[in-house]
PDB file of N, CA and C in Angstrom:
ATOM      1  N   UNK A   1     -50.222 -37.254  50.597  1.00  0.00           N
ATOM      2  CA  UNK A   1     -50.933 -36.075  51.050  1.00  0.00           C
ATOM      3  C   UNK A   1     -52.433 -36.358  51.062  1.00  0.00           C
ATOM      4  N   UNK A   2     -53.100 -36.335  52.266  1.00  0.00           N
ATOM      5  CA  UNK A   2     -54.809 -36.208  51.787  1.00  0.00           C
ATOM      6  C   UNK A   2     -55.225 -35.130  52.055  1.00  0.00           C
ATOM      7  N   UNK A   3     -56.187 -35.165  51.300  1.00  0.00           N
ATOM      8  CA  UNK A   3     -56.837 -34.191  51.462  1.00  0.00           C
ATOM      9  C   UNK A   3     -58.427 -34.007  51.098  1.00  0.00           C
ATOM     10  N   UNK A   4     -59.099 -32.853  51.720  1.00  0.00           N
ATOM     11  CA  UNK A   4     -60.611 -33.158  51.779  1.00  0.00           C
ATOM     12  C   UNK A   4     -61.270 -32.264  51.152  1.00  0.00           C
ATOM     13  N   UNK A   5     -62.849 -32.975  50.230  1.00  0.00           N
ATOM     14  CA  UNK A   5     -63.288 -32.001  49.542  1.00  0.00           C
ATOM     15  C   UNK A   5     -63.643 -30.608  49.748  1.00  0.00           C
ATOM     16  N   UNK A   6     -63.697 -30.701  51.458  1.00  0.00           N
ATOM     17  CA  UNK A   6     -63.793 -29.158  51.872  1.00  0.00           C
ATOM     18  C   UNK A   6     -62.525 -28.635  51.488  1.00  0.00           C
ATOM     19  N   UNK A   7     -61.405 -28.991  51.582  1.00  0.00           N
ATOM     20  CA  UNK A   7     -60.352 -28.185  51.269  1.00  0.00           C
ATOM     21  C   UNK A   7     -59.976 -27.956  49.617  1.00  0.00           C
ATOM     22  N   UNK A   8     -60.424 -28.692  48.699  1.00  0.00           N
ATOM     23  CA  UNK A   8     -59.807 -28.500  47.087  1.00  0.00           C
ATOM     24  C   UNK A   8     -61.113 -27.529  47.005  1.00  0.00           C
ATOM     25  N   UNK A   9     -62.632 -27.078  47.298  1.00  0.00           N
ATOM     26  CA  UNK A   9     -63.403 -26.284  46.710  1.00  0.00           C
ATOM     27  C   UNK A   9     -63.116 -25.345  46.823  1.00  0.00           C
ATOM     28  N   UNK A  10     -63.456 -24.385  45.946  1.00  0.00           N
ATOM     29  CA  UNK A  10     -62.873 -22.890  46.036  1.00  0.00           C
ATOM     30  C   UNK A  10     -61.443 -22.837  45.378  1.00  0.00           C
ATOM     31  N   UNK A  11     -60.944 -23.494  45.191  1.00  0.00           N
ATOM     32  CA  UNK A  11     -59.490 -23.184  44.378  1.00  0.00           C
ATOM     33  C   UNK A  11     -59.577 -23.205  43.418  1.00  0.00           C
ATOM     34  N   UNK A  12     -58.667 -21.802  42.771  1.00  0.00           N
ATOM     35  CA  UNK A  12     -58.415 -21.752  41.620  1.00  0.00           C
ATOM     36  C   UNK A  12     -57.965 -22.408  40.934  1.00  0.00           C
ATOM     37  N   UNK A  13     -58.542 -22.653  39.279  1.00  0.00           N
ATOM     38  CA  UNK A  13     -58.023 -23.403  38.451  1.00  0.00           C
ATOM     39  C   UNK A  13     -57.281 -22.786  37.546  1.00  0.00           C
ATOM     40  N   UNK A  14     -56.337 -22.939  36.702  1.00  0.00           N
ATOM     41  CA  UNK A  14     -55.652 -22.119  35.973  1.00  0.00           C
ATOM     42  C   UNK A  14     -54.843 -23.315  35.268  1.00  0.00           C
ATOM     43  N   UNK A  15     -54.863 -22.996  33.514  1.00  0.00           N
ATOM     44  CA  UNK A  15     -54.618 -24.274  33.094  1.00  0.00           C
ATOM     45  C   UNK A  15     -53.227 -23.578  32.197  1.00  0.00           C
ATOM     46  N   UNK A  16     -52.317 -24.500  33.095  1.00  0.00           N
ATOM     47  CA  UNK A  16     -51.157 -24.857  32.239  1.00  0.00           C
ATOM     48  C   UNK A  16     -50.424 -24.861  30.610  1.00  0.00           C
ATOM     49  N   UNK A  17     -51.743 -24.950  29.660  1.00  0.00           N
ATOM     50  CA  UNK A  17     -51.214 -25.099  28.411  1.00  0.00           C
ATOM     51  C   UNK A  17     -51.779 -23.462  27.687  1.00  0.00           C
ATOM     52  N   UNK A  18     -52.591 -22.339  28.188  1.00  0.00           N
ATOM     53  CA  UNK A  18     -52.808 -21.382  27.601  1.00  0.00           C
ATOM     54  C   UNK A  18     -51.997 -20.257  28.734  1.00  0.00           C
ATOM     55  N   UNK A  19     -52.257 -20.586  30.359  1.00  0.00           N
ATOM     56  CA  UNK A  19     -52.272 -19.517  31.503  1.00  0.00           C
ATOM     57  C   UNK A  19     -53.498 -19.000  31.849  1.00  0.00           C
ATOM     58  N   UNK A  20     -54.547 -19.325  31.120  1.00  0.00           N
ATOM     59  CA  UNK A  20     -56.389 -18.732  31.787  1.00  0.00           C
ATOM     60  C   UNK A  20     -56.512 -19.387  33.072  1.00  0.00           C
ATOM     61  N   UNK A  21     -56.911 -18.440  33.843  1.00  0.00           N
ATOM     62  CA  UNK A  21     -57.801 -18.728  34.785  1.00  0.00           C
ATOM     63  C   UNK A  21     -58.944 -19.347  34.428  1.00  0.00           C
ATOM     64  N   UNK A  22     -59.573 -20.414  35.203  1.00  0.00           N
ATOM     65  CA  UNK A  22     -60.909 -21.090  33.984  1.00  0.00           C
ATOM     66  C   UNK A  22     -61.607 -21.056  35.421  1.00  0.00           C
ATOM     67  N   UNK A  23     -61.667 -20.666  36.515  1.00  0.00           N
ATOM     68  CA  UNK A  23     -62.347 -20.232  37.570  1.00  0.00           C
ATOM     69  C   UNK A  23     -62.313 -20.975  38.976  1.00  0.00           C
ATOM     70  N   UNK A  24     -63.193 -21.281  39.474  1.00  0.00           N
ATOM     71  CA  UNK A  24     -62.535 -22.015  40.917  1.00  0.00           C
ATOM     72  C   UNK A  24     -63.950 -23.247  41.259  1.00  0.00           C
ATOM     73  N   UNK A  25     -63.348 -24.172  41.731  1.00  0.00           N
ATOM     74  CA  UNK A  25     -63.778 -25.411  41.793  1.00  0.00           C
ATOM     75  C   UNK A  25     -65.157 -25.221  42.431  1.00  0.00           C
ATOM     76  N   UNK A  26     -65.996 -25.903  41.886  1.00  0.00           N
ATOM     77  CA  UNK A  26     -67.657 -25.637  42.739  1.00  0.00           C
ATOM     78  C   UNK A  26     -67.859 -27.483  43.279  1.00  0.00           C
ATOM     79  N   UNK A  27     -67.559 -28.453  42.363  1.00  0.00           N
ATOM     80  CA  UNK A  27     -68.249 -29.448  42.385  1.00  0.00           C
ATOM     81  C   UNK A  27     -66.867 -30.976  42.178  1.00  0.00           C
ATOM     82  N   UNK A  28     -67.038 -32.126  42.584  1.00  0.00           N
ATOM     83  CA  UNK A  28     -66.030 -32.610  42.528  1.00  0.00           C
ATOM     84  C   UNK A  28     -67.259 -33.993  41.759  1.00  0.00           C
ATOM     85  N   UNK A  29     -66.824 -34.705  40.768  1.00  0.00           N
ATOM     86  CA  UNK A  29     -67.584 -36.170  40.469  1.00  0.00           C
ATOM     87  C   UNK A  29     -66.592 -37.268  41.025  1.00  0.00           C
ATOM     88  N   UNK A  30     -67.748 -38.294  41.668  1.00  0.00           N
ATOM     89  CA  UNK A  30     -66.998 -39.242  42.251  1.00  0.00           C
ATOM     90  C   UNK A  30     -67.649 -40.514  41.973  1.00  0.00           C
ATOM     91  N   UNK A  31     -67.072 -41.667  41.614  1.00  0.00           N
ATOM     92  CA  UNK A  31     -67.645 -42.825  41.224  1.00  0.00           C
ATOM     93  C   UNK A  31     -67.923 -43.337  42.498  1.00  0.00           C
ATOM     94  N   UNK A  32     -69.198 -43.746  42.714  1.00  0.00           N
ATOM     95  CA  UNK A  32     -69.325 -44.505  44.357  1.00  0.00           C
ATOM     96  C   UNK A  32     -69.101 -45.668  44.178  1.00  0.00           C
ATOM     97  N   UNK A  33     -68.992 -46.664  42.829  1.00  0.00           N
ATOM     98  CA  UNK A  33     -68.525 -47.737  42.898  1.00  0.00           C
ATOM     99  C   UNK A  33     -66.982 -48.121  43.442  1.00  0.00           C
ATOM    100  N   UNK A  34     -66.452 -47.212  43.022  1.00  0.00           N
ATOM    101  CA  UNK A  34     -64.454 -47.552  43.467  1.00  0.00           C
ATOM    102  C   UNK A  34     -64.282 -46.501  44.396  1.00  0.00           C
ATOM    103  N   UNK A  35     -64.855 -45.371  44.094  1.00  0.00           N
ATOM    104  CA  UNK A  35     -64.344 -44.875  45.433  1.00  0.00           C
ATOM    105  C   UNK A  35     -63.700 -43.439  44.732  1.00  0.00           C
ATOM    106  N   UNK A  36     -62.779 -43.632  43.590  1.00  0.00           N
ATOM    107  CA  UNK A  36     -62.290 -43.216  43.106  1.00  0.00           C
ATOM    108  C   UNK A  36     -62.652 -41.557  42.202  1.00  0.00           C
ATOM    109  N   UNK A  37     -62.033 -40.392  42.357  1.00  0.00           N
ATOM    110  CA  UNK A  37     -62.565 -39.020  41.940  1.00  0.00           C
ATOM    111  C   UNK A  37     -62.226 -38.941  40.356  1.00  0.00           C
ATOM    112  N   UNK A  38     -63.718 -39.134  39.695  1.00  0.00           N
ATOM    113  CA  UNK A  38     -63.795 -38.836  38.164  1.00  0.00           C
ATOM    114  C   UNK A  38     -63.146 -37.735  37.491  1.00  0.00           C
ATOM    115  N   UNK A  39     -63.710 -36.457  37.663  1.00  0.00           N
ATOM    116  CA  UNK A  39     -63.731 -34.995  37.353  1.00  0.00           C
ATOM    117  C   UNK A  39     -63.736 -34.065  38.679  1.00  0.00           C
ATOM    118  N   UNK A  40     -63.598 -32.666  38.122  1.00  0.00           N
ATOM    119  CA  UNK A  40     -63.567 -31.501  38.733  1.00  0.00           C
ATOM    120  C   UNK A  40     -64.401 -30.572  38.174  1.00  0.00           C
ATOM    121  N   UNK A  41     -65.091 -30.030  38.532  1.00  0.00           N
ATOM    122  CA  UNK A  41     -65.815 -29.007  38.009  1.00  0.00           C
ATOM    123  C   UNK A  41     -65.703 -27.362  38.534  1.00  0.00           C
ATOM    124  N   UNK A  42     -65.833 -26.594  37.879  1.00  0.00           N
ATOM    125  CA  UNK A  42     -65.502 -25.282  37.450  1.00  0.00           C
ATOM    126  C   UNK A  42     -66.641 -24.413  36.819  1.00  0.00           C
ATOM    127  N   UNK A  43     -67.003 -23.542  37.498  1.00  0.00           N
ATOM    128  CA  UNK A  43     -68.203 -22.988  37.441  1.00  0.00           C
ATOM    129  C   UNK A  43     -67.851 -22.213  35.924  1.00  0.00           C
ATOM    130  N   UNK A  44     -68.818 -21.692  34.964  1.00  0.00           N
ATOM    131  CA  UNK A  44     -68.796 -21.377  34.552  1.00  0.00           C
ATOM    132  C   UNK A  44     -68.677 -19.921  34.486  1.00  0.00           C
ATOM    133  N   UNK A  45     -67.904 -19.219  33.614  1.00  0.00           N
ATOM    134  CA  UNK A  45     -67.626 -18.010  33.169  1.00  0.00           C
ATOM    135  C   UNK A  45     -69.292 -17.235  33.475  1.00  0.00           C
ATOM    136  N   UNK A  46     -69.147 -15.905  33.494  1.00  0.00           N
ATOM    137  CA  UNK A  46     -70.089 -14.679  33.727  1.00  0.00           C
ATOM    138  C   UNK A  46     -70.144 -14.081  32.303  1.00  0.00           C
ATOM    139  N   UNK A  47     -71.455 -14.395  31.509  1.00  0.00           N
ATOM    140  CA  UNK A  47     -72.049 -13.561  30.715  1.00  0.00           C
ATOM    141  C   UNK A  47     -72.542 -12.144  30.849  1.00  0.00           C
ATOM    142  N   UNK A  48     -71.551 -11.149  29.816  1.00  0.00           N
ATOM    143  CA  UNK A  48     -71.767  -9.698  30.264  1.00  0.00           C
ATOM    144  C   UNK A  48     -72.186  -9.622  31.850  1.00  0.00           C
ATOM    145  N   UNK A  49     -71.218  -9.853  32.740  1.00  0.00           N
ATOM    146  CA  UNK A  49     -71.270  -9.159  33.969  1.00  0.00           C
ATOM    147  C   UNK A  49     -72.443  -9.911  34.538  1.00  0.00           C
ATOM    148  N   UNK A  50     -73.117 -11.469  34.430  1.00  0.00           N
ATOM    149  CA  UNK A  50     -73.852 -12.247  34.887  1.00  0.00           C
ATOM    150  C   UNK A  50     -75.062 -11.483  34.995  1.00  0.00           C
ATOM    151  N   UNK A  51     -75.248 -10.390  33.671  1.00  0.00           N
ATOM    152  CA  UNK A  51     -76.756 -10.103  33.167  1.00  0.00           C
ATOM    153  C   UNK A  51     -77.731 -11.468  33.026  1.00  0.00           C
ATOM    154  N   UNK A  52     -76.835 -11.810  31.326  1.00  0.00           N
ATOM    155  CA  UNK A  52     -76.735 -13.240  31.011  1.00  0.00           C
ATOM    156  C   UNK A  52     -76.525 -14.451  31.362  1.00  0.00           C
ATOM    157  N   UNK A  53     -76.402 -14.541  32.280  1.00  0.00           N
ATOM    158  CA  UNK A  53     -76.295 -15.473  33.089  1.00  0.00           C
ATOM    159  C   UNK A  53     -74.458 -16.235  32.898  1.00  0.00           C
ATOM    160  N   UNK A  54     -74.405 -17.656  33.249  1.00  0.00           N
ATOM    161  CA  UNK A  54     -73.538 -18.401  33.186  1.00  0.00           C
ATOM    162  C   UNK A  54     -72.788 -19.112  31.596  1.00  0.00           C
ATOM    163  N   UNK A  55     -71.836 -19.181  31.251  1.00  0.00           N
ATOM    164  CA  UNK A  55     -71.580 -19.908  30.125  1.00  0.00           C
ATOM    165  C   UNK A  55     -71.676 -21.633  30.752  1.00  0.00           C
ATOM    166  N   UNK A  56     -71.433 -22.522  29.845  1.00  0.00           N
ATOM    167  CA  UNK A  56     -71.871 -24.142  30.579  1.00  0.00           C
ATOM    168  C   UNK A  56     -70.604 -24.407  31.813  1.00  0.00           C
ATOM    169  N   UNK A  57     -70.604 -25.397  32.719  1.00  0.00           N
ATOM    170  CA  UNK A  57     -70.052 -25.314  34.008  1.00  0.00           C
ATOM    171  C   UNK A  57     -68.600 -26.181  32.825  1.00  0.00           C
ATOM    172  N   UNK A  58     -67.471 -26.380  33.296  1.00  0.00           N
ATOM    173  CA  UNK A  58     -66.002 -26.952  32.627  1.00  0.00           C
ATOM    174  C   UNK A  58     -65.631 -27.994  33.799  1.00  0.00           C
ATOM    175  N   UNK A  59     -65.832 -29.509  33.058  1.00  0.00           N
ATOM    176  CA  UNK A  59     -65.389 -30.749  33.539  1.00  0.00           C
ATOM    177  C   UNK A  59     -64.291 -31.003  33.164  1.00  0.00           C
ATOM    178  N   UNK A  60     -63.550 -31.053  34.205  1.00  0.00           N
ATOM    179  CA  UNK A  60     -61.885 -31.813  33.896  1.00  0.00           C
ATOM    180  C   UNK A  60     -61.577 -33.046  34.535  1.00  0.00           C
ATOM    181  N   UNK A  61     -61.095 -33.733  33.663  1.00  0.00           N
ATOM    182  CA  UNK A  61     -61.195 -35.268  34.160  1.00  0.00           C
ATOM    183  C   UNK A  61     -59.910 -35.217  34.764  1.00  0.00           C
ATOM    184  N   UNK A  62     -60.301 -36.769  36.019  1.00  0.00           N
ATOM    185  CA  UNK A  62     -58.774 -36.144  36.976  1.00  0.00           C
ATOM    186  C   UNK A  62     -57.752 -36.420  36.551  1.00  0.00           C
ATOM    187  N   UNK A  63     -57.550 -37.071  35.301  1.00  0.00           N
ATOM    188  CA  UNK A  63     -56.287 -37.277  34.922  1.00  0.00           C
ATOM    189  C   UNK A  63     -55.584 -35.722  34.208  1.00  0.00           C
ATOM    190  N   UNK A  64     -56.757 -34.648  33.938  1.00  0.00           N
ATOM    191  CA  UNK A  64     -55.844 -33.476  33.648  1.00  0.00           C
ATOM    192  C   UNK A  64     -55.341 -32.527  34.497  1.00  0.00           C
ATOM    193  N   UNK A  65     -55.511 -32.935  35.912  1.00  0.00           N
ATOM    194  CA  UNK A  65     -55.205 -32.314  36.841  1.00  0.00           C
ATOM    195  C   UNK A  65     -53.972 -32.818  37.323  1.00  0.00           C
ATOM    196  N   UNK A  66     -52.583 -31.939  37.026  1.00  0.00           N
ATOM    197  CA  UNK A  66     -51.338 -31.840  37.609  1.00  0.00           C
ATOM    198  C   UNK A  66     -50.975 -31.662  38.870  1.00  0.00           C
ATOM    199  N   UNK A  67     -51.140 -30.797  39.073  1.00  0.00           N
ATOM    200  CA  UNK A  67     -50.419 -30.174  40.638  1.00  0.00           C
ATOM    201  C   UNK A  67     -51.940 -29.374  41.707  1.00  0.00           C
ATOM    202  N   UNK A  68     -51.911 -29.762  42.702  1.00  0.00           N
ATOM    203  CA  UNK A  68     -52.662 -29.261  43.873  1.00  0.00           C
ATOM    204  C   UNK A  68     -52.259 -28.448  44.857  1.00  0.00           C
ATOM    205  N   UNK A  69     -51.779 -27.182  44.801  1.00  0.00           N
ATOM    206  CA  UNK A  69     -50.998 -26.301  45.245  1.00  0.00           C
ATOM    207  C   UNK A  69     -52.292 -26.253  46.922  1.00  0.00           C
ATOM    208  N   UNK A  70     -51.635 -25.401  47.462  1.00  0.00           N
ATOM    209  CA  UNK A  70     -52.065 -24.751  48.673  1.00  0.00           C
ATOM    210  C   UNK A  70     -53.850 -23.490  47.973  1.00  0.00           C
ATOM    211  N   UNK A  71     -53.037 -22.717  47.102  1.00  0.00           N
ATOM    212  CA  UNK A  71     -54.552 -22.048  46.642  1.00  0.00           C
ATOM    213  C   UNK A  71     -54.702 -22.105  45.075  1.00  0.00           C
ATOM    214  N   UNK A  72     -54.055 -23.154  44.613  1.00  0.00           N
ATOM    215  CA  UNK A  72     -54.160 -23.019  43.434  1.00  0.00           C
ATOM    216  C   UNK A  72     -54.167 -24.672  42.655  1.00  0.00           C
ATOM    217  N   UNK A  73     -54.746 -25.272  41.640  1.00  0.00           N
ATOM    218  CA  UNK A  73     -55.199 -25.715  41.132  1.00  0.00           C
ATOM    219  C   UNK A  73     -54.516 -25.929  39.450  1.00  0.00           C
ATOM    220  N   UNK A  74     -53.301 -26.673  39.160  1.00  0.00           N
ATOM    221  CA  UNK A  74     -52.501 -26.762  37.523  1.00  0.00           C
ATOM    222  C   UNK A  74     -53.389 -27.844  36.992  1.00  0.00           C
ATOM    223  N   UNK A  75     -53.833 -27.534  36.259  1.00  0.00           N
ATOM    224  CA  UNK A  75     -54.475 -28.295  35.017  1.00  0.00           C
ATOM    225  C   UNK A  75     -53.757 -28.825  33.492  1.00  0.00           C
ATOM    226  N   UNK A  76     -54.026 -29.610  32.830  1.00  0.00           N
ATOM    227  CA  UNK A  76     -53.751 -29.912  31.532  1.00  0.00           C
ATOM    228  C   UNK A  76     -54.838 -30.122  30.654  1.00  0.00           C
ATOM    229  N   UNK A  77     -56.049 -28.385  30.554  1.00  0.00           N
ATOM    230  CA  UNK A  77     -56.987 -28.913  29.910  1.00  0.00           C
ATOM    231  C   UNK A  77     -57.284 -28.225  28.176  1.00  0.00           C
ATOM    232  N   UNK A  78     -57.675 -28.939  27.682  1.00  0.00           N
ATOM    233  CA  UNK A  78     -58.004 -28.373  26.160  1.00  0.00           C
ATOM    234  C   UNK A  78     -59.462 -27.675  26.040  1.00  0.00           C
ATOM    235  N   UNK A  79     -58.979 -26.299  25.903  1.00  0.00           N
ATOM    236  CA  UNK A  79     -60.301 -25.230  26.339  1.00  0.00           C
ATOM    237  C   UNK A  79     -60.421 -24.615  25.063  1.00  0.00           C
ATOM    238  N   UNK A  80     -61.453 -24.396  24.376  1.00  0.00           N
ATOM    239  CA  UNK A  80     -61.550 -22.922  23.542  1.00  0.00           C
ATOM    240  C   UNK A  80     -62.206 -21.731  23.884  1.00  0.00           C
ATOM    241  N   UNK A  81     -61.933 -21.907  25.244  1.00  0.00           N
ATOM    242  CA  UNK A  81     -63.333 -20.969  25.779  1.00  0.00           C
ATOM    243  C   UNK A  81     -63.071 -19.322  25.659  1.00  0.00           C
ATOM    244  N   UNK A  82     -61.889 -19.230  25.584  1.00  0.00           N
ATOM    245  CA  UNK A  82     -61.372 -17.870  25.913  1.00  0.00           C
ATOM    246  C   UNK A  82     -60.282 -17.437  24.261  1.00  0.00           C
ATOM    247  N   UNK A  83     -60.604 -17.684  23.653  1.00  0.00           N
ATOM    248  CA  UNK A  83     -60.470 -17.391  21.857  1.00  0.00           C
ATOM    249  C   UNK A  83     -60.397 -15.836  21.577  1.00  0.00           C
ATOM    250  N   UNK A  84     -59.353 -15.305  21.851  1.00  0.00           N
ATOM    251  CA  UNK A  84     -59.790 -13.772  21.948  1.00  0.00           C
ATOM    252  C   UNK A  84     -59.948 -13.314  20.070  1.00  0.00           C
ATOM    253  N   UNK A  85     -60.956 -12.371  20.463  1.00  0.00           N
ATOM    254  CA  UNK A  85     -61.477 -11.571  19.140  1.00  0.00           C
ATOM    255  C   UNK A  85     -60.970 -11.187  18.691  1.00  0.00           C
ATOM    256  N   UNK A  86     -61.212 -11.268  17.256  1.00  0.00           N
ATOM    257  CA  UNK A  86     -60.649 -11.233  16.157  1.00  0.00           C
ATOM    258  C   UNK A  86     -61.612  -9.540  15.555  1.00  0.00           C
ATOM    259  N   UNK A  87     -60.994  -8.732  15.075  1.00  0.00           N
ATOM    260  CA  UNK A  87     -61.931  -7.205  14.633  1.00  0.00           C
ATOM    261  C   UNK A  87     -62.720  -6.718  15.819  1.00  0.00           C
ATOM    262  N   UNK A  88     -61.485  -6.815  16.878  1.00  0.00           N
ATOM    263  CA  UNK A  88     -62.397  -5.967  18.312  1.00  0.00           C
ATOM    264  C   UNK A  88     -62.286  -4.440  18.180  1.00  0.00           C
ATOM    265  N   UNK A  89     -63.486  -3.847  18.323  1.00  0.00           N
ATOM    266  CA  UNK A  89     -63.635  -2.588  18.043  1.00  0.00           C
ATOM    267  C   UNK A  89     -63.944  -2.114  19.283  1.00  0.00           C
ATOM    268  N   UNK A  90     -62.832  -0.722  19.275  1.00  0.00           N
ATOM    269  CA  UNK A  90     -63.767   0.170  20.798  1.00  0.00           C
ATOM    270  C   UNK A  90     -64.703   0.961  20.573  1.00  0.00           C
ATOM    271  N   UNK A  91     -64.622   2.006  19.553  1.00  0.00           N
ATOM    272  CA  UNK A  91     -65.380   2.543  18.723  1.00  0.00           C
ATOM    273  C   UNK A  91     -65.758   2.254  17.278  1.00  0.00           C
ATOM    274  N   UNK A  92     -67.220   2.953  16.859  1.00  0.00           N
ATOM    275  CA  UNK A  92     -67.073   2.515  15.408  1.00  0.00           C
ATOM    276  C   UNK A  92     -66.003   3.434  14.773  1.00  0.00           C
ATOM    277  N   UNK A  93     -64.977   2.138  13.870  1.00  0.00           N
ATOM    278  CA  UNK A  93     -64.043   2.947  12.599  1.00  0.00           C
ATOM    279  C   UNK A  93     -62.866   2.862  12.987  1.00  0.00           C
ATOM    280  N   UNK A  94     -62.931   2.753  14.900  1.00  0.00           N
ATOM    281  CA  UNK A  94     -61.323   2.234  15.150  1.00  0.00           C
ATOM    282  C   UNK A  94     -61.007   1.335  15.489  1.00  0.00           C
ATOM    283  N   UNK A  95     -59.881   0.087  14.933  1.00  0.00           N
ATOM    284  CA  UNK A  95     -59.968  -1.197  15.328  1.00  0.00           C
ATOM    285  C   UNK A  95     -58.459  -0.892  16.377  1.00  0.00           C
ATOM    286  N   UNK A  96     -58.384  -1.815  17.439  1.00  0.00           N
ATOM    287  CA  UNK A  96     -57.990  -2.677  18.221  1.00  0.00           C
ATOM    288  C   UNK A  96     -56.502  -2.786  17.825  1.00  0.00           C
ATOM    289  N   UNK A  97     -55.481  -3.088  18.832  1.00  0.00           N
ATOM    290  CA  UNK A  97     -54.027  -3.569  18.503  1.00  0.00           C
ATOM    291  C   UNK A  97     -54.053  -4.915  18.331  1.00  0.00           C
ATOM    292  N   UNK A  98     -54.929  -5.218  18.247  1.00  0.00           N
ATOM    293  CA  UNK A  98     -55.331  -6.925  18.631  1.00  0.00           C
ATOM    294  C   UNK A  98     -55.160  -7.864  17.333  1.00  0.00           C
ATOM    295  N   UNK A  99     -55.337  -6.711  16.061  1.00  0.00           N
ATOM    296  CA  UNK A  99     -55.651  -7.036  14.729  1.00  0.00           C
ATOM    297  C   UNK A  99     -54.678  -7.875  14.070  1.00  0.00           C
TER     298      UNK A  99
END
């Protein structure tokens, strides 16, 4: 199958070993010596609603990349990015089912 960097950008990534979406491809690294595609890159997550800007951009090396679907993107990557909270409060005094 080939295929071209215009066609893998923009696809979603979504990694295999949690189910997160970890966002959609912005950037591809390529060794110009061999020829050969290093990493994938993945824009970073939106701080409070991209007040805050960006969290750091997520490099996946191509060996953690499984499957290249039509709009979608299987990964095998080791993330902690998405660690859900621990004493999430909606209000003060009431905690969360989360607990």
């Amino acid at each position: 199958m080939n295929c071209r960097i215009s066609d893998i950008k923009h696809k979603e990534v979504v990694n295999i070993k949690n189910g997160n979406r970890l966002g959609s491809i912005c950037d591809i690294e390529i060794d110009m010596e061999s020829g050969q595609t290093q990493a994938i890159i993945v824009y970073g997550g939106l701080r409070f609603w991209g007040i805050f800007g960006r969290r750091d951009d997520i490099v996946i090396l191509w060996e953690e990349v499984k499957v290249i679907g039509e709009d979608i993107v299987l990964v095998s990557h080791e993330t902690d990015f998405y660690k859900p909270r621990k004493n999430f409060r909606f209000l003060k005094g009431i905690t969360s089912d989360w607990d």
